[in-house]
C-alpha atoms as a PDB file:
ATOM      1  CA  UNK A   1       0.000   0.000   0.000  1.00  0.00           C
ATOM      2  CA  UNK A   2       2.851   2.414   1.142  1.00  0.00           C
ATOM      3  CA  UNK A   3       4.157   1.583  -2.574  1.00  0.00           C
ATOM      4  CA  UNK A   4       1.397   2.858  -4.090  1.00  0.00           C
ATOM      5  CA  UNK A   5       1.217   6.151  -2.193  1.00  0.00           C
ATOM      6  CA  UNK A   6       4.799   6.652  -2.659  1.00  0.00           C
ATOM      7  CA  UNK A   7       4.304   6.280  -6.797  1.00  0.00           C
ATOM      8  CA  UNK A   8       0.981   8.400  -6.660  1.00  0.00           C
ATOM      9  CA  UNK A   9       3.169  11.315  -4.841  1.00  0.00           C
ATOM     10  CA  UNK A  10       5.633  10.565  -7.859  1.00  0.00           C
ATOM     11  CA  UNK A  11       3.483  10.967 -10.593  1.00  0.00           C
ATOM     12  CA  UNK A  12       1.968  14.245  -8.968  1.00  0.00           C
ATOM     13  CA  UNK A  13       5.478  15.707  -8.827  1.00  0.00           C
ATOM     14  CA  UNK A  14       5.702  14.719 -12.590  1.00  0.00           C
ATOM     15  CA  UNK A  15       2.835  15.948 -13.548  1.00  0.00           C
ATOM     16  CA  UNK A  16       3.207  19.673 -11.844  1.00  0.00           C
ATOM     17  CA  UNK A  17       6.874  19.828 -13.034  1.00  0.00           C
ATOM     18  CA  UNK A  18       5.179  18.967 -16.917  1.00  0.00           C
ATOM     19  CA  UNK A  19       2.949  21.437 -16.216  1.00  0.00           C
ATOM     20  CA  UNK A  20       5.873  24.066 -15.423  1.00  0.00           C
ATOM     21  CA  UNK A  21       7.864  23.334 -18.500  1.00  0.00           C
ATOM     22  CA  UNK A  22       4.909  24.139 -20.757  1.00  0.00           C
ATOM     23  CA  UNK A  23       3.831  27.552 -19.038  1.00  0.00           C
ATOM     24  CA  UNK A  24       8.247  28.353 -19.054  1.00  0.00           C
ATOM     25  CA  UNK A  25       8.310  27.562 -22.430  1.00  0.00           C
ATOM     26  CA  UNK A  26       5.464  29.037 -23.303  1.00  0.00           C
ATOM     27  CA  UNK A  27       6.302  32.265 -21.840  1.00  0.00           C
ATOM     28  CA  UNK A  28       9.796  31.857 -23.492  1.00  0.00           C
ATOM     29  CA  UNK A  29       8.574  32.202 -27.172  1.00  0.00           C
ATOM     30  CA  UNK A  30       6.172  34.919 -26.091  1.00  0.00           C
ATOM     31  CA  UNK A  31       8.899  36.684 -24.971  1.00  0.00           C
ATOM     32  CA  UNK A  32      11.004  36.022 -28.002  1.00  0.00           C
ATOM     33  CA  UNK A  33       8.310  36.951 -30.150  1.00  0.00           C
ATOM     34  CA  UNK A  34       7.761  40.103 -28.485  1.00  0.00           C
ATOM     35  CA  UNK A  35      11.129  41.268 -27.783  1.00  0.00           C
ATOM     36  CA  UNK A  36      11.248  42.418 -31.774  1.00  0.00           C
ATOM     37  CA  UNK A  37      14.832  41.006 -31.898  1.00  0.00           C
ATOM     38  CA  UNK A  38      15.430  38.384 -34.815  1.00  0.00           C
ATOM     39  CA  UNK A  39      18.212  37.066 -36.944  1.00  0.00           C
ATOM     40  CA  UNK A  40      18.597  34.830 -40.162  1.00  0.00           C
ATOM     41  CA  UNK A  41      19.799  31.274 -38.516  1.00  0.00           C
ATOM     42  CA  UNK A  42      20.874  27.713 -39.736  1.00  0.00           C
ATOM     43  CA  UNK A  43      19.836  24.333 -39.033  1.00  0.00           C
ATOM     44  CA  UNK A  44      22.933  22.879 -38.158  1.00  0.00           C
ATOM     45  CA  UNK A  45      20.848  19.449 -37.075  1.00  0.00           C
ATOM     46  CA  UNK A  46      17.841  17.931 -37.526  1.00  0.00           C
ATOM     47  CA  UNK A  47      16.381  14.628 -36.016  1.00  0.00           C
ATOM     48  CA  UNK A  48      13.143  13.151 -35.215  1.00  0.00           C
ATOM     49  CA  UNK A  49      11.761  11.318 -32.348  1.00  0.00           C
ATOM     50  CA  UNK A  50       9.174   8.932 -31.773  1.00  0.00           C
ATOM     51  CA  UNK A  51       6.729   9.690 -28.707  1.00  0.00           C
ATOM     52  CA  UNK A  52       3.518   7.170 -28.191  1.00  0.00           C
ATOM     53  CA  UNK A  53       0.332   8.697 -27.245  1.00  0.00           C
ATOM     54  CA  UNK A  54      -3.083   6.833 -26.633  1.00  0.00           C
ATOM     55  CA  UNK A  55      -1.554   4.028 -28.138  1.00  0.00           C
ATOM     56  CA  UNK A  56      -0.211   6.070 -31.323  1.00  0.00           C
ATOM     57  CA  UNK A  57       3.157   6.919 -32.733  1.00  0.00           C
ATOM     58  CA  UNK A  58       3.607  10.465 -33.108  1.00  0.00           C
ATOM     59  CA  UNK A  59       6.422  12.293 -34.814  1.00  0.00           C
ATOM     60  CA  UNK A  60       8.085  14.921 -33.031  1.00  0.00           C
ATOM     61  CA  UNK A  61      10.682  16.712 -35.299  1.00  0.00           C
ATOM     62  CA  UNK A  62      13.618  18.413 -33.530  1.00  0.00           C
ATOM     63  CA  UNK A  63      16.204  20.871 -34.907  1.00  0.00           C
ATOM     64  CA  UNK A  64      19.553  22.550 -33.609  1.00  0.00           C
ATOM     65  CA  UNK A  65      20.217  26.475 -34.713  1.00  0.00           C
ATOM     66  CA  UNK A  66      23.137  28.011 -34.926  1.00  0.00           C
ATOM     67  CA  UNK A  67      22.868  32.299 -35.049  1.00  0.00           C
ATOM     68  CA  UNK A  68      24.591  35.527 -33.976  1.00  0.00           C
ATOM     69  CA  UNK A  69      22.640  38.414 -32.234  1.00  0.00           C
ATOM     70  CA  UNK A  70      22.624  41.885 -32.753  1.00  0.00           C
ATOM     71  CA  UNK A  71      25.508  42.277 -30.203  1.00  0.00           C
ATOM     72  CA  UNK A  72      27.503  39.683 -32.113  1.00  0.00           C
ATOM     73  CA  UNK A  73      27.061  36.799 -29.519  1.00  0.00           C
ATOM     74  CA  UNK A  74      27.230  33.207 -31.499  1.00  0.00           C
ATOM     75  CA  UNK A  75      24.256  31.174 -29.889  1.00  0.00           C
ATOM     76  CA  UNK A  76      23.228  27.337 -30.743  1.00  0.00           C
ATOM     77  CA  UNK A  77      19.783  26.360 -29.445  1.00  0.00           C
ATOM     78  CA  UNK A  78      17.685  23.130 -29.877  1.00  0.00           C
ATOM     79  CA  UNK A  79      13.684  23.064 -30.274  1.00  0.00           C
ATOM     80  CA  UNK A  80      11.285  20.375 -30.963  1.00  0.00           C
ATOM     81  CA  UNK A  81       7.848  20.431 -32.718  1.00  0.00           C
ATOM     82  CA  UNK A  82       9.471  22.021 -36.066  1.00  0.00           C
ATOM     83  CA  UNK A  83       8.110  21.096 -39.336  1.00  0.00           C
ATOM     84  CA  UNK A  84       9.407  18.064 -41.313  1.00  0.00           C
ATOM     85  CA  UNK A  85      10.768  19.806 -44.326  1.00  0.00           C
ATOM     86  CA  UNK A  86      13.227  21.316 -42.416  1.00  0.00           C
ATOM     87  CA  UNK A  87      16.679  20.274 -42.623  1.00  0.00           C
ATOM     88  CA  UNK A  88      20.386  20.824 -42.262  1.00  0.00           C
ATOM     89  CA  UNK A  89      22.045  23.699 -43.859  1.00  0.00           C
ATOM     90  CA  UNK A  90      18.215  25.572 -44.145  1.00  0.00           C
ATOM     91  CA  UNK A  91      18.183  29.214 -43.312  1.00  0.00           C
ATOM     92  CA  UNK A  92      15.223  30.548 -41.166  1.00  0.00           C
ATOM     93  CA  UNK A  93      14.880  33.573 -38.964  1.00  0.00           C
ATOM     94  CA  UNK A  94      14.609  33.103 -34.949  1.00  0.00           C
ATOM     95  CA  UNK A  95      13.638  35.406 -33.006  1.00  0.00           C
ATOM     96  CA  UNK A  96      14.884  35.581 -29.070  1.00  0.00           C
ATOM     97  CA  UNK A  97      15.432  38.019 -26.384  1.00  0.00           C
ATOM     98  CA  UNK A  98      18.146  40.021 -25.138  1.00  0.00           C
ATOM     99  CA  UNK A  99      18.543  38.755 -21.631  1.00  0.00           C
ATOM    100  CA  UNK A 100      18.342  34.873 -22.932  1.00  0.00           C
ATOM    101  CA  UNK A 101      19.103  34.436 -26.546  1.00  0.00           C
ATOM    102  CA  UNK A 102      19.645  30.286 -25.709  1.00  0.00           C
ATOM    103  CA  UNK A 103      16.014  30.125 -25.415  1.00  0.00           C
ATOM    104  CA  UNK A 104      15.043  31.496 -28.665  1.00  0.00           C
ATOM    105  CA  UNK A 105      12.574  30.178 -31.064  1.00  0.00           C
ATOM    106  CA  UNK A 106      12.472  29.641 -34.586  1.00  0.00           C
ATOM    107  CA  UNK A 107       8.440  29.237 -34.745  1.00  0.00           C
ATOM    108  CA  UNK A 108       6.066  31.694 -36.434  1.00  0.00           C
ATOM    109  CA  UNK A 109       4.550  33.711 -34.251  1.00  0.00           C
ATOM    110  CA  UNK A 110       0.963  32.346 -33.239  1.00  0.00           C
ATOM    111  CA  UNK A 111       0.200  33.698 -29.719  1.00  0.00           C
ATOM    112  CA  UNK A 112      -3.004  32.133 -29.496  1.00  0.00           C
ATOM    113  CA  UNK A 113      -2.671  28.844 -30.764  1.00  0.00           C
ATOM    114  CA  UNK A 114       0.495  28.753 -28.504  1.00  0.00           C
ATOM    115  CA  UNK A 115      -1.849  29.585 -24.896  1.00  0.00           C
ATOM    116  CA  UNK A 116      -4.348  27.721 -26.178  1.00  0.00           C
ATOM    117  CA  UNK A 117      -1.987  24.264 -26.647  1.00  0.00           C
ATOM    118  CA  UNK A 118      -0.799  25.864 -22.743  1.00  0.00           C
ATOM    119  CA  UNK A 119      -4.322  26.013 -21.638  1.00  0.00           C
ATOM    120  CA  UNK A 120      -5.253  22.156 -23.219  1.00  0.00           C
ATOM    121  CA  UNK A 121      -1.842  20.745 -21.393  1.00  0.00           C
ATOM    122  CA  UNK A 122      -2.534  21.991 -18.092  1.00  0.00           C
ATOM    123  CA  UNK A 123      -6.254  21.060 -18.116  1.00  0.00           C
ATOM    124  CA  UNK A 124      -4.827  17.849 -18.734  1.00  0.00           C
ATOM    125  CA  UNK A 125      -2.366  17.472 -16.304  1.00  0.00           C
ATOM    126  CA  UNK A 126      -4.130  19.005 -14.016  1.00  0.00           C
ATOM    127  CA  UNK A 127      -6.667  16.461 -15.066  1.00  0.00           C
ATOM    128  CA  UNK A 128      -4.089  13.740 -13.877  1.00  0.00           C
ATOM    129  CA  UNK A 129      -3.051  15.370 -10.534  1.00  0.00           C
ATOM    130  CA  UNK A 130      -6.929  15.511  -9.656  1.00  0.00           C
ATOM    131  CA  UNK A 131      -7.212  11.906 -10.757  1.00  0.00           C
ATOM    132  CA  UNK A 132      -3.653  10.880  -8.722  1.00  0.00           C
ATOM    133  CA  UNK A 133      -4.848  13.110  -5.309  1.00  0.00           C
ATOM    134  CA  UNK A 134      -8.488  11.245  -5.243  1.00  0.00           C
ATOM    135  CA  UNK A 135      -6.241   7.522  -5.642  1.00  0.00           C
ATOM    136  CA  UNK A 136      -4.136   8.915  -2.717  1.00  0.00           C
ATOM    137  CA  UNK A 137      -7.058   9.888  -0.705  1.00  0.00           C
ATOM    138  CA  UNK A 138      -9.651   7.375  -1.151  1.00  0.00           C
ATOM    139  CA  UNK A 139      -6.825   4.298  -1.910  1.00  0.00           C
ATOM    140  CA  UNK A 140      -6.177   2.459  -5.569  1.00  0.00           C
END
């Protein structure tokens, strides 16, 4: 019983830590979209990874950058969820911020389709934790 509890405290913790990376990353792009600050960048790599969901393969395409900011700064940043056609040796702009120009994106700006995949993850997740806290209450 105690090894139940313990993995219902675990998946909690995983759950509210998921739900952290989306809102940081989320905020991230915003940030890098509004920040007005862009430069021409290449795809140095480009992979794709394999993520199962409800029983279902999904594709998840990732892609490294390479750029130099305004201040002349060289910066190399990975991001996932690019499109397919993408590859090595492409040139695309990125835009980032000042302060953190590691966490830039090279996404086209779509503010609400971005909080709205936010608000769909969390309700989710928070879905889960919900789910997890009434197992850890009432017992599996």
């Amino acid at each position: 019983m105690q090894a139940a509890k313990l993995v219902f405290v675990l998946l909690i913790i995983g759950f509210a830590a998921a739900g952290y990376a989306i809102v940081r990353r989320t905020l991230q792009r915003r940030a890098a979209w509004e920040s007005g600050l862009t430069a021409p960048a290449r795809v140095v790599r480009a992979w794709q990874t394999t993520q199962i969901v409800n029983n279902t393969a999904r594709l998840v395409y990732w892609h490294e950058y390479d750029y130099t900011t305004r201040d002349g700064r060289a910066v190399r940043f990975t991001e996932g969820g690019g499109p397919r056609d993408r590859g090595v040796g492409d040139e695309v702009r990125v835009h980032y911020t000042a302060e953190e120009p590691e966490r830039a994106t090279a996404s086209v700006p779509q503010a609400g389709r971005d909080t709205a995949s936010m608000v769909f993850g969390l309700v989710v997740l928070g879905g889960g934790i919900a789910l997890m806290i009434h197992l850890l209450v009432t017992g599996p």
